[in-house]
C-alpha atoms as a PDB file:
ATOM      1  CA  UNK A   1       0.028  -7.812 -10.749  1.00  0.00           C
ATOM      2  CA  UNK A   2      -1.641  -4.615 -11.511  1.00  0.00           C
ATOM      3  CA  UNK A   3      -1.167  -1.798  -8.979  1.00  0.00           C
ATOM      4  CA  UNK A   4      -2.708   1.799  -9.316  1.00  0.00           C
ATOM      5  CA  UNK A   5      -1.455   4.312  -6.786  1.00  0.00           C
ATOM      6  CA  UNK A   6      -3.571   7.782  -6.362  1.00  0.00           C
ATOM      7  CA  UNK A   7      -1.861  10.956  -5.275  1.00  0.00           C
ATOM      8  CA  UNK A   8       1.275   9.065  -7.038  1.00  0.00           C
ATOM      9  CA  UNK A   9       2.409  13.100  -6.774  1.00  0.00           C
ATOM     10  CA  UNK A  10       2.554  13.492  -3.138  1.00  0.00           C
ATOM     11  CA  UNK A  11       5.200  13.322  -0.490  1.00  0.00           C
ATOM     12  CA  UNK A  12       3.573  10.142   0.339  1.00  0.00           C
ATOM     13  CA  UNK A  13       2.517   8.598  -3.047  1.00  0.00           C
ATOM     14  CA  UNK A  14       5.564   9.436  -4.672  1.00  0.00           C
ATOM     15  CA  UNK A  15       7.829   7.555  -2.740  1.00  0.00           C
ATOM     16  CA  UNK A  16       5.449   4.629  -3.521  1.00  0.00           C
ATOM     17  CA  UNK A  17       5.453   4.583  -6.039  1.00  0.00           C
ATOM     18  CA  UNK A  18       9.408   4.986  -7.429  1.00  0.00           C
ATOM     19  CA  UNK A  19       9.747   1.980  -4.939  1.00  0.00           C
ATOM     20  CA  UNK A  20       6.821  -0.433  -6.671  1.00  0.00           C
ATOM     21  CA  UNK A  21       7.057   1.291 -10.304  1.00  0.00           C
ATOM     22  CA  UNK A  22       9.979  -1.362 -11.670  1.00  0.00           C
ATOM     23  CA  UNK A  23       8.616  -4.349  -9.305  1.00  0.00           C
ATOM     24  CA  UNK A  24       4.945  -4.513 -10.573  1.00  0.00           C
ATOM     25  CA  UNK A  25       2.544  -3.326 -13.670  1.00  0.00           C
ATOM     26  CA  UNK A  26       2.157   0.249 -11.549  1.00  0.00           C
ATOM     27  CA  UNK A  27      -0.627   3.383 -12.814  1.00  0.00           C
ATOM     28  CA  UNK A  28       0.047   6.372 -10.664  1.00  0.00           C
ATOM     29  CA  UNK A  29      -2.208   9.510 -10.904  1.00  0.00           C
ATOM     30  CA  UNK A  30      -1.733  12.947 -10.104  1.00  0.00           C
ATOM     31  CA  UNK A  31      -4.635  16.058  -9.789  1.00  0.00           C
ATOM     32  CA  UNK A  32      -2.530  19.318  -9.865  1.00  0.00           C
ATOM     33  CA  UNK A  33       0.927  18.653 -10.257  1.00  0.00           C
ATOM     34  CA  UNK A  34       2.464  15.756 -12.391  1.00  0.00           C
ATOM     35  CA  UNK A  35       5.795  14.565 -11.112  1.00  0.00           C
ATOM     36  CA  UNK A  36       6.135  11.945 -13.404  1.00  0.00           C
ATOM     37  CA  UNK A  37       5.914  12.413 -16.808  1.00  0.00           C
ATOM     38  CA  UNK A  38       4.164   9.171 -16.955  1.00  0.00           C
ATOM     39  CA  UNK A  39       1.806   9.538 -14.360  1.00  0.00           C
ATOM     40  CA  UNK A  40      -2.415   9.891 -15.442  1.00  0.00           C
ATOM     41  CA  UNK A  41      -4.822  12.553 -14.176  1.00  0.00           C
ATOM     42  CA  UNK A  42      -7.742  11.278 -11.907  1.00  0.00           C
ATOM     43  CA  UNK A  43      -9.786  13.481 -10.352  1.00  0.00           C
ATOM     44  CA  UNK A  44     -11.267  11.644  -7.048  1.00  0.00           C
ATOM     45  CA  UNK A  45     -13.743  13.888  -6.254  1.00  0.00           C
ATOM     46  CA  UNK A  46     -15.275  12.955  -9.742  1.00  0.00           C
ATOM     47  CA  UNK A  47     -17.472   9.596  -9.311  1.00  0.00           C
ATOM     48  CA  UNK A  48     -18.069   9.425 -12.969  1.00  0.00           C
ATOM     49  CA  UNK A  49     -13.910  10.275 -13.654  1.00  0.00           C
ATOM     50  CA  UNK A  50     -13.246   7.652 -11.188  1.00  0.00           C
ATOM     51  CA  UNK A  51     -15.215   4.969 -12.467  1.00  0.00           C
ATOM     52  CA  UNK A  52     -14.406   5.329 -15.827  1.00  0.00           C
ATOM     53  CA  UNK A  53     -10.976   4.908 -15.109  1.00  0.00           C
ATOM     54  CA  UNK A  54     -10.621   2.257 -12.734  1.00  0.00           C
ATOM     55  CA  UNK A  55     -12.914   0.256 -15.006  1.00  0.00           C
ATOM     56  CA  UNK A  56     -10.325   0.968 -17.958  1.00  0.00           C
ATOM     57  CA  UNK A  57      -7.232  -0.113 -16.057  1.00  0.00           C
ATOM     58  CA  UNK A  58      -8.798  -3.004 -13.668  1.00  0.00           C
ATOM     59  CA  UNK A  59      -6.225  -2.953 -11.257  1.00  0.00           C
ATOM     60  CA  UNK A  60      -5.745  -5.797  -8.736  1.00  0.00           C
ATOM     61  CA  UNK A  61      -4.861  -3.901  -6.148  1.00  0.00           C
ATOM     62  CA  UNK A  62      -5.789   0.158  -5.520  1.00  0.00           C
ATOM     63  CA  UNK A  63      -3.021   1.787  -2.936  1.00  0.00           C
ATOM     64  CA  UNK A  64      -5.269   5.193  -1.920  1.00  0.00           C
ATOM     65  CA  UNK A  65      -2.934   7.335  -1.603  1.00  0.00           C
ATOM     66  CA  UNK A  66      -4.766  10.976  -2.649  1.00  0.00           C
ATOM     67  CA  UNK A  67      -6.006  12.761   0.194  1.00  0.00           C
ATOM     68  CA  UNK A  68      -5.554  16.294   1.800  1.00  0.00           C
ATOM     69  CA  UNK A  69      -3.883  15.740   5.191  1.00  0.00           C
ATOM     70  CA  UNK A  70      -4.046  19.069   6.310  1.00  0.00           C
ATOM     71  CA  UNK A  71      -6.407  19.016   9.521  1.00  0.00           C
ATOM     72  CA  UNK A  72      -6.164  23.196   9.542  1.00  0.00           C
ATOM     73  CA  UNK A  73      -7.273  23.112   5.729  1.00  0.00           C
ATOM     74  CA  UNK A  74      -9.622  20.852   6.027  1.00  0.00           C
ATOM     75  CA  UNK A  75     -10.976  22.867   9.090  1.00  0.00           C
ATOM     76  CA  UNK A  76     -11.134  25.803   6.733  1.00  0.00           C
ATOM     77  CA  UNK A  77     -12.280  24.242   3.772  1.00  0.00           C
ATOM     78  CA  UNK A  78     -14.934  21.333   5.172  1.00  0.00           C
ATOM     79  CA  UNK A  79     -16.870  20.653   1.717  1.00  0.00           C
ATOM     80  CA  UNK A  80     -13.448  20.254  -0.090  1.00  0.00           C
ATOM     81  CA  UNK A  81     -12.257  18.184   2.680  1.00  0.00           C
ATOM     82  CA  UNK A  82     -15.204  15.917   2.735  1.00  0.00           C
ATOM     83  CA  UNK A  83     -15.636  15.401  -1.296  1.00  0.00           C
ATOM     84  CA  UNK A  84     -11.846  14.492  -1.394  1.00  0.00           C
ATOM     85  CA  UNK A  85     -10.853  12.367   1.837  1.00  0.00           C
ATOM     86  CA  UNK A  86     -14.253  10.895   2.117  1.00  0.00           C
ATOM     87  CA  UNK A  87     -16.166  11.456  -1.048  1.00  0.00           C
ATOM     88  CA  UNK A  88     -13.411  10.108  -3.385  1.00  0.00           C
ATOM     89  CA  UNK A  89     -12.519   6.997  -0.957  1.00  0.00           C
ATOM     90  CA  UNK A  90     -16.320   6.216  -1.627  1.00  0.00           C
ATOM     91  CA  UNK A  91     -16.142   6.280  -5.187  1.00  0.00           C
ATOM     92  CA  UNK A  92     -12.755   4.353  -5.763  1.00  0.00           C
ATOM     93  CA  UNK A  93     -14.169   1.425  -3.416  1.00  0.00           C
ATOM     94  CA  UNK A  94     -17.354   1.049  -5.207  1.00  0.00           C
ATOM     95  CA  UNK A  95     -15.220   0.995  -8.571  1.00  0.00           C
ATOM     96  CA  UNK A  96     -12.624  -1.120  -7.278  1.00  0.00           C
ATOM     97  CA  UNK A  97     -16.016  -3.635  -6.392  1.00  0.00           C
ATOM     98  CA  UNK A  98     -16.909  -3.568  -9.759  1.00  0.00           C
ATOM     99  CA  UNK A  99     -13.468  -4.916 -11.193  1.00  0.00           C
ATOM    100  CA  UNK A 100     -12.665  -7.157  -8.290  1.00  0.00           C
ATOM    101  CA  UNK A 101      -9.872  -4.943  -7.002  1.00  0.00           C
ATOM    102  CA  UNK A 102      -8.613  -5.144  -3.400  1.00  0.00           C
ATOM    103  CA  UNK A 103      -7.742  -1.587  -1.716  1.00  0.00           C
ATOM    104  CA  UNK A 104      -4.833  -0.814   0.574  1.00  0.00           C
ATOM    105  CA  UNK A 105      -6.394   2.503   1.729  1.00  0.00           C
ATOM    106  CA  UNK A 106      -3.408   5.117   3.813  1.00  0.00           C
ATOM    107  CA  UNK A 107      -5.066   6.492   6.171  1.00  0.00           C
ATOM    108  CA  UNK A 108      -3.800   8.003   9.771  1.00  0.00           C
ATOM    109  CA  UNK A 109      -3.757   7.483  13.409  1.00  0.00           C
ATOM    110  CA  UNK A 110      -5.560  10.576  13.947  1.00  0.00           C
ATOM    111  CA  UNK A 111      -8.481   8.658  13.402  1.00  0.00           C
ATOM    112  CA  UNK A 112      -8.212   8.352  17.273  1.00  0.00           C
ATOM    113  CA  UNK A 113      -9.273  12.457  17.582  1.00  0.00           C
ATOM    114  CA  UNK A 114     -13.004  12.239  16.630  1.00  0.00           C
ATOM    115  CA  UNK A 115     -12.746  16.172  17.140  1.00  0.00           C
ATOM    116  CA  UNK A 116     -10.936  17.226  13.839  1.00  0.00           C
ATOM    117  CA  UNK A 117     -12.822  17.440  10.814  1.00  0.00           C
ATOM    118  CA  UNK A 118      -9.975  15.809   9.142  1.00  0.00           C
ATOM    119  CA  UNK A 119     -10.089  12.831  11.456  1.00  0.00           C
ATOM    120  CA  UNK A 120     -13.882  12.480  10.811  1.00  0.00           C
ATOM    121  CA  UNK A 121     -12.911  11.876   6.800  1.00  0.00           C
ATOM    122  CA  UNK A 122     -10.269   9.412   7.572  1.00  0.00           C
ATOM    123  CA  UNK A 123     -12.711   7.598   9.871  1.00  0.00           C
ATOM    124  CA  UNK A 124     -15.444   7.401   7.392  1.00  0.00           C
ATOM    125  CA  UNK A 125     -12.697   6.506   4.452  1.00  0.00           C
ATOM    126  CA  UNK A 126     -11.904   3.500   6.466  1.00  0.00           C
ATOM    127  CA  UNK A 127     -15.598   2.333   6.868  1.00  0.00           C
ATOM    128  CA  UNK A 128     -16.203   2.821   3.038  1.00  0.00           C
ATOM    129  CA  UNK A 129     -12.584   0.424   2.265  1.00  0.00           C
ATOM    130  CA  UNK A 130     -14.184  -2.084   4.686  1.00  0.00           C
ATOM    131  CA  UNK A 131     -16.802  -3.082   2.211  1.00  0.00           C
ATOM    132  CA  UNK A 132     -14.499  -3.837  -0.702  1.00  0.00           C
ATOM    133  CA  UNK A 133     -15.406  -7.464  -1.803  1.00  0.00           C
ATOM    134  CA  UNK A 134     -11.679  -8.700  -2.694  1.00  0.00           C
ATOM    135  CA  UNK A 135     -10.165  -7.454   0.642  1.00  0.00           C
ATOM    136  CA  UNK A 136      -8.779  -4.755   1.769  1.00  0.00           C
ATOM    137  CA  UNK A 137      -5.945  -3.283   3.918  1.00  0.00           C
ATOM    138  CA  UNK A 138      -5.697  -0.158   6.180  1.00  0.00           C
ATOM    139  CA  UNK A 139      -2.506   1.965   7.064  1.00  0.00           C
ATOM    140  CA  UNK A 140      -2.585   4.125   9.757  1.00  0.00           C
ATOM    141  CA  UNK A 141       1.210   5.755  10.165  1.00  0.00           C
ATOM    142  CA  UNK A 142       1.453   8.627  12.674  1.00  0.00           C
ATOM    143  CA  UNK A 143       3.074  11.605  11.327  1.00  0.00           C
ATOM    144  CA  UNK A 144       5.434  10.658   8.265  1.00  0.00           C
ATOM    145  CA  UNK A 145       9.168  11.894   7.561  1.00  0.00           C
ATOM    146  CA  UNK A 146      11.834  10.386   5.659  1.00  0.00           C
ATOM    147  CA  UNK A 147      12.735  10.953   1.933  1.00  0.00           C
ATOM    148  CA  UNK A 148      10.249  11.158  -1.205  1.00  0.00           C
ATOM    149  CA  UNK A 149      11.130  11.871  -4.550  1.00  0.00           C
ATOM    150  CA  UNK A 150       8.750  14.732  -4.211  1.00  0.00           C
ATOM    151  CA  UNK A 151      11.295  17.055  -2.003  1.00  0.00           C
ATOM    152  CA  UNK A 152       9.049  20.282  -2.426  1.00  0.00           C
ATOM    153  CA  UNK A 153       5.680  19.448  -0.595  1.00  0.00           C
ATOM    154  CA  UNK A 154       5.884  21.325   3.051  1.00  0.00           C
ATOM    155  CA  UNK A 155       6.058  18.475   5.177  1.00  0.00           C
ATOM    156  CA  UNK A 156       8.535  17.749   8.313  1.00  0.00           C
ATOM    157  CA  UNK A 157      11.354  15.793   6.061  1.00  0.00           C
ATOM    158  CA  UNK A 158      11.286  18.793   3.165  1.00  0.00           C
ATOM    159  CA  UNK A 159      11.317  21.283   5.810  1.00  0.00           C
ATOM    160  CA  UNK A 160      14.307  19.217   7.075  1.00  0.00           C
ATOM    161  CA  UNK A 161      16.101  19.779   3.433  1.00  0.00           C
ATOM    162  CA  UNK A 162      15.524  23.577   3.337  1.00  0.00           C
ATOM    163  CA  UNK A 163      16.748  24.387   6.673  1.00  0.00           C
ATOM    164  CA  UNK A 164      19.976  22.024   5.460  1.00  0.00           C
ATOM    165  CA  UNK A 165      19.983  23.014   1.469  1.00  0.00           C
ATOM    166  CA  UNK A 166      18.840  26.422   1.517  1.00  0.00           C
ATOM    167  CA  UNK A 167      19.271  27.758   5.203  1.00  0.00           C
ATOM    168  CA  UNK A 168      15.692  28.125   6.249  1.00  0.00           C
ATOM    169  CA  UNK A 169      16.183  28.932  10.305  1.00  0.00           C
ATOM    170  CA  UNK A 170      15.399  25.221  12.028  1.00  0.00           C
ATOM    171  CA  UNK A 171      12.985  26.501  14.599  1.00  0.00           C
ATOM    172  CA  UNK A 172      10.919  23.418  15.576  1.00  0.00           C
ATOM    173  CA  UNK A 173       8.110  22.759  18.491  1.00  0.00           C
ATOM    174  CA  UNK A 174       8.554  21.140  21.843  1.00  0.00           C
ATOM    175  CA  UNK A 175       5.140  20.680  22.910  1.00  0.00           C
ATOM    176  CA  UNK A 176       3.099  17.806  21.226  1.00  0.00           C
ATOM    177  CA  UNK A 177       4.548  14.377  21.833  1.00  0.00           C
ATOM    178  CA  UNK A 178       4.043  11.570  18.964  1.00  0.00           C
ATOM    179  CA  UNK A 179       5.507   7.983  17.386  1.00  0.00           C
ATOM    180  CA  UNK A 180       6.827   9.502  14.306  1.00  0.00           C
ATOM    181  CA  UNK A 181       6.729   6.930  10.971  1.00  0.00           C
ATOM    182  CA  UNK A 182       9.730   6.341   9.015  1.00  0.00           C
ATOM    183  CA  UNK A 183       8.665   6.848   5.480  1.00  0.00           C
ATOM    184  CA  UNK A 184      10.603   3.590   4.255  1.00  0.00           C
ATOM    185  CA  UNK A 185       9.130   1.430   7.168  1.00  0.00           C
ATOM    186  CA  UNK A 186       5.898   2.083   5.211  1.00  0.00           C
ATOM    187  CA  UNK A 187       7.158   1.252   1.786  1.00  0.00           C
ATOM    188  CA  UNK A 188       8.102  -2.281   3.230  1.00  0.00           C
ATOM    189  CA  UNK A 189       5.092  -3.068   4.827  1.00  0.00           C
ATOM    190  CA  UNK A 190       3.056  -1.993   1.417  1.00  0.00           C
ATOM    191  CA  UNK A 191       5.411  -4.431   0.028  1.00  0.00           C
ATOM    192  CA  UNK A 192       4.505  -7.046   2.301  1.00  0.00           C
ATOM    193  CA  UNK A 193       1.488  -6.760   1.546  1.00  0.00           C
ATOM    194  CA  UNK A 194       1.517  -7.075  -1.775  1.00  0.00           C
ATOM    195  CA  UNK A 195       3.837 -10.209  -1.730  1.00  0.00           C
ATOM    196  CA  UNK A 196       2.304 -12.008   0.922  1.00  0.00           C
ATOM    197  CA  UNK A 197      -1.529 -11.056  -0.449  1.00  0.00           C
ATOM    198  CA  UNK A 198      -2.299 -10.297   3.531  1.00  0.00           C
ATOM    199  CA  UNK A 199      -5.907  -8.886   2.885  1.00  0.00           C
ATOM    200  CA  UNK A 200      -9.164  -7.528   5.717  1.00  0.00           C
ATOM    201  CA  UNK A 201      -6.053  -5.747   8.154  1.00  0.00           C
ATOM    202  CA  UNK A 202      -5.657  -2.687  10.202  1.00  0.00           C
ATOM    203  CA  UNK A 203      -2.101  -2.175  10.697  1.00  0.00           C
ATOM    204  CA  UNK A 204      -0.515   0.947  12.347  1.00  0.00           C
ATOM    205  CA  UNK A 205       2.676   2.110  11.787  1.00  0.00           C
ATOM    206  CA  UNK A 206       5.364   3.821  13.437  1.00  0.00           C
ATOM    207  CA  UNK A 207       8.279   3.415  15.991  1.00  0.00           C
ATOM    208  CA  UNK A 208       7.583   2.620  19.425  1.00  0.00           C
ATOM    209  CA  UNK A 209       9.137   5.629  21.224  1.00  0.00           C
ATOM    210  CA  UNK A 210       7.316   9.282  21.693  1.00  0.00           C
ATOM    211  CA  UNK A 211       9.130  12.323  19.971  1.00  0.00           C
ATOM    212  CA  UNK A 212       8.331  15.937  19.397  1.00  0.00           C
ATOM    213  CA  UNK A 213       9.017  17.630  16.401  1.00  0.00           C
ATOM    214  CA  UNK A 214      12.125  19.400  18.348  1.00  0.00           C
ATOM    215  CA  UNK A 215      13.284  16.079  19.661  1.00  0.00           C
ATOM    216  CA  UNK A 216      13.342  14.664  15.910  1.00  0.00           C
ATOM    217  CA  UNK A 217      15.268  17.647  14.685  1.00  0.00           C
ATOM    218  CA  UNK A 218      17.942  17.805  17.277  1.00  0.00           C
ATOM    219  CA  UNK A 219      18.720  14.305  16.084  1.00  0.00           C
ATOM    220  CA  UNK A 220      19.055  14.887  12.839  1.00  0.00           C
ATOM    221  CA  UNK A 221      19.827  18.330  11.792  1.00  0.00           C
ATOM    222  CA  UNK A 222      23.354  19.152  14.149  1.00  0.00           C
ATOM    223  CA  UNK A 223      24.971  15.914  12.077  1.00  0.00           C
ATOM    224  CA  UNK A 224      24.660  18.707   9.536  1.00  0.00           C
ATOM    225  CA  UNK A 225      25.900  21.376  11.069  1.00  0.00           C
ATOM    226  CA  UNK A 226      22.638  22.988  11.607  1.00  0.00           C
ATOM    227  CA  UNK A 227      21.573  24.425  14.743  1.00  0.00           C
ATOM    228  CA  UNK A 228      18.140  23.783  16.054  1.00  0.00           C
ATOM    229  CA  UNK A 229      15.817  26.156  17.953  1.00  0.00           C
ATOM    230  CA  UNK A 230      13.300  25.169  20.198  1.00  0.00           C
ATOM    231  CA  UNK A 231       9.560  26.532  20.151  1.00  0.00           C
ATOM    232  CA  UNK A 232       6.771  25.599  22.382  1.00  0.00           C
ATOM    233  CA  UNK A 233       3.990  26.179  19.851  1.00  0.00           C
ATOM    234  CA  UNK A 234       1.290  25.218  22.938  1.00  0.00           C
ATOM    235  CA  UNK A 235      -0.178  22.313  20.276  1.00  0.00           C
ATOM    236  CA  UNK A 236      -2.726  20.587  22.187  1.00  0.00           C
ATOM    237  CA  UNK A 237      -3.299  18.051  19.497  1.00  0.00           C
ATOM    238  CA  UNK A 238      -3.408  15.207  22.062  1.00  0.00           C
ATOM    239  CA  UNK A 239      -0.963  12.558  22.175  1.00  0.00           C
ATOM    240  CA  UNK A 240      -1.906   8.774  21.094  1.00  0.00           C
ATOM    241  CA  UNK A 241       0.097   5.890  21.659  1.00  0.00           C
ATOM    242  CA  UNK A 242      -0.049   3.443  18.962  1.00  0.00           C
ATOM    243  CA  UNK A 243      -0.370  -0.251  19.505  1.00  0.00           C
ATOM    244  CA  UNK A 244       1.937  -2.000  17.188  1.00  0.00           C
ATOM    245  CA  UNK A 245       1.192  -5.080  18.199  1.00  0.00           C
ATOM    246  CA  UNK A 246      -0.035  -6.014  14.654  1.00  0.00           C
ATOM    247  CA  UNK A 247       3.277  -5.819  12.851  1.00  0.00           C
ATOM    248  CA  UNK A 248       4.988  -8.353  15.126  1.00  0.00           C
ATOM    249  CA  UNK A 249       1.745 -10.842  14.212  1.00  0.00           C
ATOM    250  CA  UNK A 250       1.931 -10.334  10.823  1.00  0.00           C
ATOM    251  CA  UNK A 251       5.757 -10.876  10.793  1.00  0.00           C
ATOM    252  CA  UNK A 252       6.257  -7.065   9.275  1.00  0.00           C
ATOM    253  CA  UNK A 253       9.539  -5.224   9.751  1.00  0.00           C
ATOM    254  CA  UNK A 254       9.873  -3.382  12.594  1.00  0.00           C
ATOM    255  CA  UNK A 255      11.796  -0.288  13.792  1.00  0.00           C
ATOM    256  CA  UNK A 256      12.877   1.435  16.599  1.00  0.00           C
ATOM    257  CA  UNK A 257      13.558   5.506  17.208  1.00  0.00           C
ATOM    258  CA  UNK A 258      17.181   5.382  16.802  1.00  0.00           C
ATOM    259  CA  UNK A 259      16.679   2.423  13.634  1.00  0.00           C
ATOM    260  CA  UNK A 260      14.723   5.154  11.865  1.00  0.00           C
ATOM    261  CA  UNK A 261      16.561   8.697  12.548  1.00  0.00           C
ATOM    262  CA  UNK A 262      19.941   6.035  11.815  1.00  0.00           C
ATOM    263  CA  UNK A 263      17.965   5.403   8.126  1.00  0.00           C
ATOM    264  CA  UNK A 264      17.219   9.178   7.807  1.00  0.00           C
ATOM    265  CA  UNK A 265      20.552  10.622   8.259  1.00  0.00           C
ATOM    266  CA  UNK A 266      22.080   8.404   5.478  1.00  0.00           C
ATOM    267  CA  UNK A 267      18.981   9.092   3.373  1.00  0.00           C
ATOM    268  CA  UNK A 268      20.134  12.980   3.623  1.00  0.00           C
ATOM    269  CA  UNK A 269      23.643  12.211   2.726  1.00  0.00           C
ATOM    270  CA  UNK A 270      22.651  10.047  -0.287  1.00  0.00           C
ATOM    271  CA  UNK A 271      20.064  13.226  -1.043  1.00  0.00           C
ATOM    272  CA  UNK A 272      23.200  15.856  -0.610  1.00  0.00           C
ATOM    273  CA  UNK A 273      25.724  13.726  -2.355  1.00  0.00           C
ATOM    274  CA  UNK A 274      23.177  13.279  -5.480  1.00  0.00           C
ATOM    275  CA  UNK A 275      21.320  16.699  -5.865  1.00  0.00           C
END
């Protein structure tokens, strides 16, 4: 099987693909910064870029990875965010249509807040994968920690590592409530998916149990010696409650809060012990 992965680079993509790299006939692509030395440019926001290069490779299977999850950059920067989560989607599926490849698009439970620009992309991202002829596959996770080969990208696990590795005060906020997704928890459902060719699915993913970011750090941080203060940032991003009804029906792995920060703390010790 052929697998490209975009945004191989990313906290996300990366992890992705050092898991599928040595399991499949993997392509990853990067835009601005090339963590592996094997990895191919591909500019999404290029139609012409894009289909010249899925056409080249013919994939079976396109994991969408590339995106900017930002929703306060995309807020800011609304053209950008538009010709890369939603623009770019658009141009990969009608490529992938020409080669016969199915899509297994990431996208995010924020698609739930129809408010945020950022949301808006992901929503219209999902309608574009929906016409891809071979099948296709959407991810929502909720917000994503848990340990990527790409350790310097300033999401919640990384900032995890620098208040550990390089002292950076843990000062983390109590206010917005969420179903955090274990990084790993996604890399075996992708696999799933792949082995078990489950095609023309919505499947969220996350634990079952409601966290802030606070909550997540108190758990995981003082098992390093690290003290954690709280913050009530007043973030009135509102708070969804994921069904995950889908995983159990599908027969995917499932995890629960304690499962995942268990995973995470031994993820950081294999991290420390290694660096």
């Amino acid at each position: 099987m052929k697998v490209l992965i975009t945004g191989a680079s990313s906290y996300v993509g990366a992890s992705i693909y050092s898991r599928l790299k040595d399991k499949y006939s993997v392509v990853g692509t990067y835009n601005s910064h090339k963590l592996f030395p094997e990895l191919e440019f591909l500019d999404i926001t290029n139609e012409q870029n894009v289909r010249d290069f899925i056409l080249r490779k013919k994939p079976d299977v396109i994991i969408h990875v590339a995106a900017n999850a930002s929703g306060s950059w995309c807020e800011k920067n609304p053209e950008q965010a538009i010709a890369i989560n939603q623009n770019g989607t658009r141009y990969l599926v009608d490529s992938a249509n020409q080669v016969n490849s199915k899509v297994i698009l990431i996208s995010t439970f924020a698609v739930a807040n129809t408010d945020s620009l950022y949301s808006r992309t992901k929503i219209a991202s999902e309608q574009y994968v929906k016409e891809v002829k071979a099948g296709y596959v959407i991810i929502r996770p909720s917000l994503i920690i848990g340990f990527s080969p790409n350790t310097t990208n300033d999401r919640p696990f990384n900032r995890f590592l620098k208040n550990i590795v390089d002292g950076v005060p843990a000062v983390y906020d109590t206010s917005w409530r969420f179903q955090p997704t274990w990084l790993r928890h996604l890399n075996e459902v992708i696999e799933e998916i792949l082995k078990r060719e489950i095609i023309n699915e919505t499947i969220p993913i996350s634990v079952p149990e409601l966290r802030t970011r606070y909550e997540i750090a108190m758990d995981i941080l003082p098992k390093f010696n690290i003290k954690v203060t709280p913050e009530d940032k007043q973030d009135m991003q509102p708070t969804f409650s994921q069904n995950l009804s889908k995983l159990r029906e599908l027969g995917m792995p499932e995890y629960t809060y304690e499962e995942m920060i268990a995973g995470i703390v031994e993820e950081i010790k294999d991290y420390l012990k290694n660096r």
